[in-house]
N, C-alpha and C. Protein backbone atom coordinates (compact mmCIF):
# COMPACT_ATOMS: atom_id res chain seq x y z
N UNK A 1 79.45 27.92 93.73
CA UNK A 1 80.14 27.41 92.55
C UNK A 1 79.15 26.71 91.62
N UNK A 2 79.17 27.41 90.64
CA UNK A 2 78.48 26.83 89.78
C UNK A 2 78.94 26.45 88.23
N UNK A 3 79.59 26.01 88.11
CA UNK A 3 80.73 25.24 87.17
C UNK A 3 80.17 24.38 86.32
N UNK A 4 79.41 23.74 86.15
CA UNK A 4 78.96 22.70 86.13
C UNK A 4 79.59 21.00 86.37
N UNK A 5 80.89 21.16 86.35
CA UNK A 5 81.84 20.58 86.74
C UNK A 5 82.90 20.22 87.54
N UNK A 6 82.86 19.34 88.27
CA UNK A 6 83.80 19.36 89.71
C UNK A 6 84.61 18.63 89.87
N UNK A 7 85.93 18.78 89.93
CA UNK A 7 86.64 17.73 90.22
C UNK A 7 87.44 17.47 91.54
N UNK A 8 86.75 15.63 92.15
CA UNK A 8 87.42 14.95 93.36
C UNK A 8 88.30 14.69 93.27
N UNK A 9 89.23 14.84 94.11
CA UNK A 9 90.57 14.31 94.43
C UNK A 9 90.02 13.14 95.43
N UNK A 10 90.60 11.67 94.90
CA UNK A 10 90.35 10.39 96.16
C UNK A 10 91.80 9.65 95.83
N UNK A 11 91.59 9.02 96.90
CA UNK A 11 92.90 8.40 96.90
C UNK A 11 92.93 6.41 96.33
N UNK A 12 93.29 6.42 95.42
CA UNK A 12 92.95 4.82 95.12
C UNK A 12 94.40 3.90 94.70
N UNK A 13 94.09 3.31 94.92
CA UNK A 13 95.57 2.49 94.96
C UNK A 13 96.69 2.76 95.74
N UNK A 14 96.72 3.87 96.49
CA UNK A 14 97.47 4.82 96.72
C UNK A 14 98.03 5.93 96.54
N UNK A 15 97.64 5.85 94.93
CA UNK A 15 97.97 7.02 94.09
C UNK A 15 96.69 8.13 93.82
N UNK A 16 96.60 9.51 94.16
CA UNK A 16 95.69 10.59 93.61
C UNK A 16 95.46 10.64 92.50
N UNK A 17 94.11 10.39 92.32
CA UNK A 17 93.33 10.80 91.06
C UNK A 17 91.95 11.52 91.31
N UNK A 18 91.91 12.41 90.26
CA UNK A 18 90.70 13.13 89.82
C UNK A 18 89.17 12.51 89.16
N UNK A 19 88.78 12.87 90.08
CA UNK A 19 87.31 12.09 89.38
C UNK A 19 86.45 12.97 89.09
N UNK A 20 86.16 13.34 87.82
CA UNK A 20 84.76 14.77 86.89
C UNK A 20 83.43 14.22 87.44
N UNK A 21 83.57 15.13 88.09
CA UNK A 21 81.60 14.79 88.67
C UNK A 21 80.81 16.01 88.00
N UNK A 22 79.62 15.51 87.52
CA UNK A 22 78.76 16.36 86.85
C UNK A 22 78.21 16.64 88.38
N UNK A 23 78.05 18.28 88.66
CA UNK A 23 77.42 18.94 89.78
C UNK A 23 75.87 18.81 89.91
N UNK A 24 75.20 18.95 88.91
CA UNK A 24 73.68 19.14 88.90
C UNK A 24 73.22 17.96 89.59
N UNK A 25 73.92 16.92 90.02
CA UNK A 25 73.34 15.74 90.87
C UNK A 25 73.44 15.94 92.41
N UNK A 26 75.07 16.91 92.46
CA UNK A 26 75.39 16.72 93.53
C UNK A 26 75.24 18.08 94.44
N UNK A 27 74.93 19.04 93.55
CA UNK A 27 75.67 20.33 93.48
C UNK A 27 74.31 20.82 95.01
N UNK A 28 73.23 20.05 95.18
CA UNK A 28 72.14 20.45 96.60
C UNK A 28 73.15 20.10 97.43
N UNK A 29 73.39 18.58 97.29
CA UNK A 29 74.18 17.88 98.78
C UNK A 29 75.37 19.00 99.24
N UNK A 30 75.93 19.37 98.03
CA UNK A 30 77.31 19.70 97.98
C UNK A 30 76.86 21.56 99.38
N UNK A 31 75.68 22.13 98.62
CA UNK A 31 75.03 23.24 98.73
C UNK A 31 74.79 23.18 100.85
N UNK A 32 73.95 22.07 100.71
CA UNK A 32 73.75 21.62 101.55
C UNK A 32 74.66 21.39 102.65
N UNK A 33 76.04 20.64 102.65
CA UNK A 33 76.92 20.67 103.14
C UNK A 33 77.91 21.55 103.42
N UNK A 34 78.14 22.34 102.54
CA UNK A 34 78.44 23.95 102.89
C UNK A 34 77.74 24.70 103.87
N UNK A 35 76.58 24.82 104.11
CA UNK A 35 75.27 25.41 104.66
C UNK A 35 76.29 24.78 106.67
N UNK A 36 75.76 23.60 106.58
CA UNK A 36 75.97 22.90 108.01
C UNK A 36 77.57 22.96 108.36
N UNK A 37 78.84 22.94 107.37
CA UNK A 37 80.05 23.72 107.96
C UNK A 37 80.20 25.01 108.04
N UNK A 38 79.03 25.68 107.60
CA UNK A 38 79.25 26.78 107.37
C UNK A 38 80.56 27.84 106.41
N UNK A 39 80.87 26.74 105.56
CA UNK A 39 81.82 27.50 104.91
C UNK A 39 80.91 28.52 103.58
């Protein structure tokens, strides 16, 4: 996925919200972490 844009679902207050993460920071870890679940 290369989107440049990603959006988290977290849970705060209790209530779901979306948080826009710019990928190019995250998008190794993200790479990375795919890799070791193997998805």
């Amino acid at each position: 996925m290369s989107t440049g844009f990603r959006y988290f679902e977290e849970q705060e207050g209790g209530k779901r919200v979306r948080n826009l993460a710019v990928t190019h920071f995250s998008s190794q870890s993200l790479a990375a972490d795919k890799k070791q679940r193997g998805c």
